[in-house]
Protein backbone atom coordinates (compact mmCIF):
# COMPACT_ATOMS: atom_id res chain seq x y z
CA UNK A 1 18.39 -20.33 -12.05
CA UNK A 2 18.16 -18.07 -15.40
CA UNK A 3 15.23 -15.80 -16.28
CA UNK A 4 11.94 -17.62 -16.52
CA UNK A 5 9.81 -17.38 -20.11
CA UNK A 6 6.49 -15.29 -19.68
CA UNK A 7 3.65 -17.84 -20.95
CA UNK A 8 2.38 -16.22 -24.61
CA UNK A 9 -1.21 -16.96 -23.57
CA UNK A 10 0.12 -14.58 -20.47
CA UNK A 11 2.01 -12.20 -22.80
CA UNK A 12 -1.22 -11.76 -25.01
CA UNK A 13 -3.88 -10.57 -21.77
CA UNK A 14 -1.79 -7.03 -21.25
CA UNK A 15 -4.67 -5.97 -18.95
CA UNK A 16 -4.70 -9.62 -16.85
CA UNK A 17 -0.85 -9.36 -16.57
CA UNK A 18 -1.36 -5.61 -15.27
CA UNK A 19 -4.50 -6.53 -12.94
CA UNK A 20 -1.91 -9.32 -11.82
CA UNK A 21 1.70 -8.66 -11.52
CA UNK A 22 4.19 -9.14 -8.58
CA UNK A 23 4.30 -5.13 -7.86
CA UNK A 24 0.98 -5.04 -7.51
CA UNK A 25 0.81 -8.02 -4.96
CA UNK A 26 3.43 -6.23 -2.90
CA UNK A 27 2.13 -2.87 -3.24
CA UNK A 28 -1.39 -4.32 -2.63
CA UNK A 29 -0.59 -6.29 0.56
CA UNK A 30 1.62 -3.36 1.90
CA UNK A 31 -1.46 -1.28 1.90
CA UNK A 32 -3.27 -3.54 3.87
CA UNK A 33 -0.91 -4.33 6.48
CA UNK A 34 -0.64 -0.25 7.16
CA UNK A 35 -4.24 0.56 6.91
CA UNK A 36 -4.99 -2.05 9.71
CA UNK A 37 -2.16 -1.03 11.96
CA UNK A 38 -4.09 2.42 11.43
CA UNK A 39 -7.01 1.40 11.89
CA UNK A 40 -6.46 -0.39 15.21
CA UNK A 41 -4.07 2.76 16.39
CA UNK A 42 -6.63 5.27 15.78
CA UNK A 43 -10.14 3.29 16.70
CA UNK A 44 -9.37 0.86 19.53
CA UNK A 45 -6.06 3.02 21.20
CA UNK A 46 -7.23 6.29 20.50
CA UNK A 47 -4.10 8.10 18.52
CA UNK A 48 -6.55 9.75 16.17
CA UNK A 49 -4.68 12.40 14.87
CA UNK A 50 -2.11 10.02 13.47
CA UNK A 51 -1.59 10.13 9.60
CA UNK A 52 0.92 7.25 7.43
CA UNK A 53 3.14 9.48 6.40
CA UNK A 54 3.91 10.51 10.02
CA UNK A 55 5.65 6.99 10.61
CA UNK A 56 8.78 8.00 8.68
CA UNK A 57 9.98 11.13 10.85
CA UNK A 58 8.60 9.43 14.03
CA UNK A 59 11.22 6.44 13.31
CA UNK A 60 13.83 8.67 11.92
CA UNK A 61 13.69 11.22 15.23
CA UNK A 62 14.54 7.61 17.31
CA UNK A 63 15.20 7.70 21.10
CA UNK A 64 17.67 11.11 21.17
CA UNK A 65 15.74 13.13 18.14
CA UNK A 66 16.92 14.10 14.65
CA UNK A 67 17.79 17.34 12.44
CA UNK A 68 14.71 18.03 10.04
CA UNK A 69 17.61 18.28 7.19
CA UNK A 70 19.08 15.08 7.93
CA UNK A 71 15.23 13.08 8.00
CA UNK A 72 14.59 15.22 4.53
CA UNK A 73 17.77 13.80 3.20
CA UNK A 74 17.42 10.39 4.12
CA UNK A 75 13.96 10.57 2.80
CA UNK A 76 14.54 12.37 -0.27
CA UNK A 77 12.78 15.16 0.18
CA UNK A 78 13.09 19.01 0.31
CA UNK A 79 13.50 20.26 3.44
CA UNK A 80 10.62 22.57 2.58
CA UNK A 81 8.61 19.56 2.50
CA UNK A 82 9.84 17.75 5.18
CA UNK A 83 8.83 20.77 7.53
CA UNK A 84 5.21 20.79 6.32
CA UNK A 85 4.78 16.79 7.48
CA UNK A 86 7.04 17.64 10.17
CA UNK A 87 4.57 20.71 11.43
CA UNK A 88 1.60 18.78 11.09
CA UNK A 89 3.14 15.97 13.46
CA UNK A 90 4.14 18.47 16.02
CA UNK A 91 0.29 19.57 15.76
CA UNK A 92 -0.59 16.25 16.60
CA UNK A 93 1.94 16.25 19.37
CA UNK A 94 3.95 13.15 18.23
CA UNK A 95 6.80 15.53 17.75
CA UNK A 96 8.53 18.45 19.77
CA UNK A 97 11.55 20.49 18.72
CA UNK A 98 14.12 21.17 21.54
CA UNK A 99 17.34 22.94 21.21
CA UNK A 100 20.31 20.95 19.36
CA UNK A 101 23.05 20.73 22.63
CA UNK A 102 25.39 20.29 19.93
CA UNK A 103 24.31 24.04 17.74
CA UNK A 104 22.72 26.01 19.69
CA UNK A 105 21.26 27.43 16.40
CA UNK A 106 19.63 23.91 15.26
CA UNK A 107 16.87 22.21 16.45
CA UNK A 108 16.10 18.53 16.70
CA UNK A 109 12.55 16.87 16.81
CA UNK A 110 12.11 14.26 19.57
CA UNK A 111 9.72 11.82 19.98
CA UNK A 112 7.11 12.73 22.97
CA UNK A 113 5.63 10.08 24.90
CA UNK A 114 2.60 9.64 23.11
CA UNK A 115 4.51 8.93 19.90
CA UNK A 116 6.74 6.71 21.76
CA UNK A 117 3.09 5.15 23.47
CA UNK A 118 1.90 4.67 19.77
CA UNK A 119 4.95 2.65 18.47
CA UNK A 120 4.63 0.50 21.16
CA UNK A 121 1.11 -0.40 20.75
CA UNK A 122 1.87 -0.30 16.59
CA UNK A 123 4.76 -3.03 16.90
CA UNK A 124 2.11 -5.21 18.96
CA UNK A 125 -0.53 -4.89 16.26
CA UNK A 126 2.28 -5.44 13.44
CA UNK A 127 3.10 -8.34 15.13
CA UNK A 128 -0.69 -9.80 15.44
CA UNK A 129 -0.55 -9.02 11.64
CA UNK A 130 1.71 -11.29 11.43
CA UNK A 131 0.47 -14.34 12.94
CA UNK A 132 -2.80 -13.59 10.55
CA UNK A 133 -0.66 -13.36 7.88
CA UNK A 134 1.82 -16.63 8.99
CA UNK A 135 -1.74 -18.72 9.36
CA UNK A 136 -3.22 -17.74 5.64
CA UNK A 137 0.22 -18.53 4.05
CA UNK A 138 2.23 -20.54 6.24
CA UNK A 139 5.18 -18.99 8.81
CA UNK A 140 7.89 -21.23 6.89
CA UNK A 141 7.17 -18.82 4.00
CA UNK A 142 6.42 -15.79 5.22
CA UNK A 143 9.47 -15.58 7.19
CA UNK A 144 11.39 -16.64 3.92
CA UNK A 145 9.59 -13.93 2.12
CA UNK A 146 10.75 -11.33 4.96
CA UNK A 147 14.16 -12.61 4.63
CA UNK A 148 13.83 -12.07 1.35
CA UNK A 149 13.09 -8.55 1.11
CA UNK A 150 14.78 -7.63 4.09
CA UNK A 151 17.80 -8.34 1.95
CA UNK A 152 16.16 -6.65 -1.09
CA UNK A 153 16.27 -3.07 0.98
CA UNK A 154 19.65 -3.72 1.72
CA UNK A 155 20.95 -4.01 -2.00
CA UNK A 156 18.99 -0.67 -2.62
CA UNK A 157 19.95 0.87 0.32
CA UNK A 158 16.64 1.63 1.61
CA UNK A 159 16.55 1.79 5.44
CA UNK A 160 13.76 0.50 6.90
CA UNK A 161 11.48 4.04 8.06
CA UNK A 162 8.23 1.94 9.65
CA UNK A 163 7.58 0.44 13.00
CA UNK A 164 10.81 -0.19 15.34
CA UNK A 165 10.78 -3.99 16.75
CA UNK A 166 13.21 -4.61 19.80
CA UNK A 167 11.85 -8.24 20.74
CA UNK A 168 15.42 -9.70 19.42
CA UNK A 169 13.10 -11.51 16.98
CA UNK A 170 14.78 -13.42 13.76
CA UNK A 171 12.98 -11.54 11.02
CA UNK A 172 10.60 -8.48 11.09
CA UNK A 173 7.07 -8.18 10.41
CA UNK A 174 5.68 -7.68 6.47
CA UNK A 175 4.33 -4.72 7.99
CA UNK A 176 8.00 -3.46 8.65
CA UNK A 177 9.68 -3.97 5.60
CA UNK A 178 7.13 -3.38 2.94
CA UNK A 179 5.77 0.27 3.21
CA UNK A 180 9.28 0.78 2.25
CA UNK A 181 10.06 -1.41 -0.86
CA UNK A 182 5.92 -0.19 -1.68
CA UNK A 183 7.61 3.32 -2.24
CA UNK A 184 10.02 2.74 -4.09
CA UNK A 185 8.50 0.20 -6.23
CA UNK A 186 5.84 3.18 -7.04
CA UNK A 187 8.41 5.49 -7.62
CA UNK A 188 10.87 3.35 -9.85
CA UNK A 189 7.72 1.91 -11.88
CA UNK A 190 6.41 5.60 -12.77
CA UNK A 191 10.65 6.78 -13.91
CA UNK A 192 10.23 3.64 -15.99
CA UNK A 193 6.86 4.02 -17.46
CA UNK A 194 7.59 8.21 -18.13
CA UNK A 195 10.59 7.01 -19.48
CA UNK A 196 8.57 5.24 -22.08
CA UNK A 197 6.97 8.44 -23.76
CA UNK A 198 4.48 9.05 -20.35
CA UNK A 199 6.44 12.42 -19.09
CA UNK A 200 2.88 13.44 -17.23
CA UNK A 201 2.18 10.12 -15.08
CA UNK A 202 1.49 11.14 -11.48
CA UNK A 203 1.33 8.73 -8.68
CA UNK A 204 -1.59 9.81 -7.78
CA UNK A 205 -2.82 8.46 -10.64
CA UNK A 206 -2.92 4.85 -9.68
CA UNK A 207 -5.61 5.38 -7.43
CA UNK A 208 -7.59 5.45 -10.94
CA UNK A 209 -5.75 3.57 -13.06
CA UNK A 210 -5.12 0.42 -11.34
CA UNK A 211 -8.64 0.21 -10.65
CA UNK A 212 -10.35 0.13 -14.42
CA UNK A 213 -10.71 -3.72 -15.55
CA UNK A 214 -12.56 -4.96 -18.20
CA UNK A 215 -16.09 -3.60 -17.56
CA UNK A 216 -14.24 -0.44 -17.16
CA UNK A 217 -14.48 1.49 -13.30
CA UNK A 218 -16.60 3.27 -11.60
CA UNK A 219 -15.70 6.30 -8.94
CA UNK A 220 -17.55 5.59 -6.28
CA UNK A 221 -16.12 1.99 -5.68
CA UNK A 222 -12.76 3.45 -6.38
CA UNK A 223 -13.02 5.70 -3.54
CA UNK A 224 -14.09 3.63 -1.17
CA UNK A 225 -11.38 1.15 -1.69
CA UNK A 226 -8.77 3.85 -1.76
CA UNK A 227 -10.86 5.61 1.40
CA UNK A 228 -10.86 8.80 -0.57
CA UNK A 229 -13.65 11.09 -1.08
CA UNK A 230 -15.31 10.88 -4.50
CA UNK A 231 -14.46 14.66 -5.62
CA UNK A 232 -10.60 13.28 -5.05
CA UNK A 233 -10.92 10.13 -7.52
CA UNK A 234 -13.20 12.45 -10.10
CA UNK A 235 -10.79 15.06 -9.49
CA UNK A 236 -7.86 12.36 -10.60
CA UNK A 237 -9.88 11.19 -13.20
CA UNK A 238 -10.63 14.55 -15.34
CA UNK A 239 -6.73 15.22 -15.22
CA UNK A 240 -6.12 11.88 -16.87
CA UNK A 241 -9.16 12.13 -18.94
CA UNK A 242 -6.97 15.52 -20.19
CA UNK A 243 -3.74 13.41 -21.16
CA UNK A 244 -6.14 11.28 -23.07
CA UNK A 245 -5.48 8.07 -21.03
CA UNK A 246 -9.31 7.45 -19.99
CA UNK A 247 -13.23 8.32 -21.18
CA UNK A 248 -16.16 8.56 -19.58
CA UNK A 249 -19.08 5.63 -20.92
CA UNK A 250 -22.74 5.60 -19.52
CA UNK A 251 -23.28 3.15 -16.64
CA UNK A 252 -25.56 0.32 -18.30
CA UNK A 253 -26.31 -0.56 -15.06
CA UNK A 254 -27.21 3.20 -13.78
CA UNK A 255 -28.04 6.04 -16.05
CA UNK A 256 -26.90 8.79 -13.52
CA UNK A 257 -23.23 7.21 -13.24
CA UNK A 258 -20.70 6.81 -15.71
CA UNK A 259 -17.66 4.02 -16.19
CA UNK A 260 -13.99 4.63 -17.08
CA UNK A 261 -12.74 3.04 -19.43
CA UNK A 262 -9.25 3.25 -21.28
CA UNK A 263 -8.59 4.74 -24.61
CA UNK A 264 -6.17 3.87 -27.07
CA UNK A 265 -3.85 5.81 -25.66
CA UNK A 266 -4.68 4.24 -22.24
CA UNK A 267 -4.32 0.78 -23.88
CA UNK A 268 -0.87 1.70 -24.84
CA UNK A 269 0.13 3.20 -20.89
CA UNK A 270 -1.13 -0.24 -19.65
CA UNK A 271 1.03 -2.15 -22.04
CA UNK A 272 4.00 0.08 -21.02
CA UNK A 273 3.63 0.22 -17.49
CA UNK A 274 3.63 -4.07 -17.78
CA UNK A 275 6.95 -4.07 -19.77
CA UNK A 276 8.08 -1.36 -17.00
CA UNK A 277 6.82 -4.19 -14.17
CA UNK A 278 9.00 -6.69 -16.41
CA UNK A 279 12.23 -4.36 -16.15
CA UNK A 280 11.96 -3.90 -12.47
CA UNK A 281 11.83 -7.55 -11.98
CA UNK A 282 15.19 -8.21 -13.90
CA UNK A 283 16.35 -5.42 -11.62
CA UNK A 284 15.35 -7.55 -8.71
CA UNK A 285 16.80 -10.83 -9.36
CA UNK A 286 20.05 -9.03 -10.22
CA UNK A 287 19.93 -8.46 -6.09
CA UNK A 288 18.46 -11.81 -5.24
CA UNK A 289 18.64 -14.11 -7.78
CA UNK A 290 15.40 -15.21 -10.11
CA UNK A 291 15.16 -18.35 -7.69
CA UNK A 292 14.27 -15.92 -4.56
CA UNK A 293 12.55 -13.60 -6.52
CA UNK A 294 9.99 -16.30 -7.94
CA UNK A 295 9.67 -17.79 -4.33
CA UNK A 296 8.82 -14.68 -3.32
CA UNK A 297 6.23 -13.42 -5.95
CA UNK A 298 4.58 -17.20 -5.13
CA UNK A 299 4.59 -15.87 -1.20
CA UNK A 300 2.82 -12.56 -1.85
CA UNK A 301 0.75 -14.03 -4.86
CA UNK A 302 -0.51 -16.46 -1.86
CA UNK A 303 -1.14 -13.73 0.54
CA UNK A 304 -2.93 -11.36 -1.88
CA UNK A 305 -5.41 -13.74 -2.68
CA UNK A 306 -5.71 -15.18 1.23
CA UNK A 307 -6.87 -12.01 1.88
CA UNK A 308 -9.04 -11.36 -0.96
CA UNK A 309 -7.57 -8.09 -2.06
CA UNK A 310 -9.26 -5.48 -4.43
CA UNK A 311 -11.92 -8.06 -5.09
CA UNK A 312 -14.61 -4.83 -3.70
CA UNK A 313 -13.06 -3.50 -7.53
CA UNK A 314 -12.79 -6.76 -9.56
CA UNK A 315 -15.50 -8.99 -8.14
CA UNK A 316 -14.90 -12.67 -8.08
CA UNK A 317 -14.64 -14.94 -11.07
CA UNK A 318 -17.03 -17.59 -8.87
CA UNK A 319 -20.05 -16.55 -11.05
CA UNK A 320 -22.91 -16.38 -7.88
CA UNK A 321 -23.03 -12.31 -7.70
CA UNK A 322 -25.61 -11.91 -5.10
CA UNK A 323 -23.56 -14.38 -2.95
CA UNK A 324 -20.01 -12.53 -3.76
CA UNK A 325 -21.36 -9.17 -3.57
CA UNK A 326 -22.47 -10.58 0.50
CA UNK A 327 -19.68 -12.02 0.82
CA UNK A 328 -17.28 -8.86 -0.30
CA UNK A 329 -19.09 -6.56 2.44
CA UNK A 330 -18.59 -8.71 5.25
CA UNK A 331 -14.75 -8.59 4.75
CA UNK A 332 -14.99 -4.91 4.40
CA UNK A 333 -16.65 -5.05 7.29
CA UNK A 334 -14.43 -7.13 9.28
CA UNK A 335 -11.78 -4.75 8.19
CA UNK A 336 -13.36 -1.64 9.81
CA UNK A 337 -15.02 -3.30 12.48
CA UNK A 338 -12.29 -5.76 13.36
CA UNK A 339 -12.57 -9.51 14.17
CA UNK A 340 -14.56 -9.14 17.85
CA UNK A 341 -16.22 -6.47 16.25
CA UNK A 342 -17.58 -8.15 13.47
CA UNK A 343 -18.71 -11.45 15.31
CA UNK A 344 -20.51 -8.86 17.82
CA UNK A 345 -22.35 -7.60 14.26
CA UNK A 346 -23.39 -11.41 13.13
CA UNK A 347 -24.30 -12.26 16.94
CA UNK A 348 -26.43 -9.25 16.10
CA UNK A 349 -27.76 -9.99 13.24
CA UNK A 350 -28.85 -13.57 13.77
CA UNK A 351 -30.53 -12.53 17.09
CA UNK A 352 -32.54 -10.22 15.38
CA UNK A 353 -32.89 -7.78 18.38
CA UNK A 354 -31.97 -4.74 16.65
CA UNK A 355 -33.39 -2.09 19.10
């Protein structure tokens, strides 16, 4: 199958196609599937010291441990910086150094049994992931989709760095395989966009960025989707005001707030970082084929909006606000309360025997 033609009434909404892009949808649903794995690790099983990036170096170190050089390498990394994660996960005791039998002068970092307790319980919550994911888009395609990137990492040489799976199962978890291809999506998007006359982008910046639509953004909600502090986002948001990228409007809604909104310059990064989105998908389907790759930007299309991603930014296009706006914090809700935990709050709620 040869390249498919962008629709012009597509090619002429450069904000809708960057609000709504196949990175995005990857990178979007990636974040998820990690922040709930968290979020079950460190609420209901107690690991809560346990940070994201630790999952990398905890995989890497496997069964018999693993020289901090060779981890940095793999990862790409100084070793300078590999030590600083590495420190903090020794803190945490996830990690312990021990002698190298092999160089008495090296050390390797080995797993200790509460990391090897949390991977356990991490593969089992990956896995219930999964079933939530199979029901919202069907298992048929979600498996295809995992096939399908599975082989992706291959072609690019990426070695899968998240949650280990021994249940001899066909294909891996989303939750597996994404985090992964999420990093170097980021990474490959931001050498493509510099390379466009943007030397300064950050990838920190997204956290901003990617959340100004049409009405412009507003801190506070970009914080709590990002589960940030405010001073972070404002702190991201002067450096890009800086470069020129963004300004600062009055709320009309709230006279002590403000809303970012692009400038011209802004305008033109957005338009760039789309054609950048557009080169990394020829990339793609050079690996796969633009068959596989459309099947599987329909898959995570499905799944994205299944689970109602980013909508706490956008809002709905349903038109009943008081209604949405209900309906947006009960799934934030579920998603720090969990399922039981949020049919506990409406058993609550409807009983009306608060104290």
């Amino acid at each position: 199958m040869g390249k498919p033609q962008i629709d012009d009434r597509q090619g002429d909404d450069i904000q809708a196609r960057y609000r709504d892009n196949f990175a995005r949808h990857l990178i979007s649903v990636a974040l998820y599937l990690q922040s709930e794995v968290m979020s079950a690790l460190t609420v209901q099983h107690g690991h809560d010291r346990l940070r994201i990036s630790f999952q990398p170096y905890i995989t890497l170190s496997g069964r018999n441990g693993a020289r901090l050089s060779d981890i940095a390498e793999v990862l790409g990394i100084s070793r300078q910086a590999a030590n600083q994660t590495a420190n903090q996960i020794v803190s945490a005791g996830y990690l312990e150094r021990r002698a190298d039998p092999s160089d008495g002068r090296a050390k390797l970092l080995l797993p200790t049994p509460r990391a090897l307790d949390m991977v356990d319980k991490g593969a089992r919550e990956a896995l219930r992931l999964q079933r939530k994911v199979e029901d919202l888009a069907g298992k048929a395609a979600v498996e295809a989709c995992s096939r399908s990137l599975t082989g992706l990492l291959s072609t690019l040489h990426l070695p899968l760095l998240g949650i280990v799976f021994t249940d001899g199962g066909k294909t891996l978890p989303l939750v597996a395989i994404l985090p992964r291809l999420s990093d170097y999506i980021n990474n490959r998007l931001m050498e493509l966009t510099m390379a466009r006359g943007h030397p300064d982008l950050k990838l920190s910046f997204g956290q901003v960025l990617t959340a100004i639509g049409p009405r412009g953004g507003r801190i506070q909600q970009m914080a709590e989707s990002h589960h940030v502090s405010k001073q972070a986002i404002g702190a991201i948001a002067t450096e890009l005001e800086s470069l020129g990228y963004i300004r600062r409007d009055p709320d009309p809604k709230d006279a002590r707030q403000v809303v970012l909104q692009f400038t011209d310059l802004g305008e033109q990064l957005i338009a760039d970082s789309v054609d950048s989105v557009d080169d990394l998908r020829e990339e793609f389907a050079q690996h796969i084929g633009w068959s596989a790759l459309l099947e599987l930007e329909q898959i995570l299309q499905r799944i994205y909006r299944k689970l109602h991603l980013e909508d706490e930014i956008f809002g709905s296009d349903n038109g009943s606000g008081y209604e949405t706006d209900i309906r947006l914090l009960a799934r934030q809700l579920e998603r720090q309360l969990g399922e039981k935990g949020a049919r506990a709050l409406g058993d609550l709620l409807l009983s009306g025997n608060f104290y």
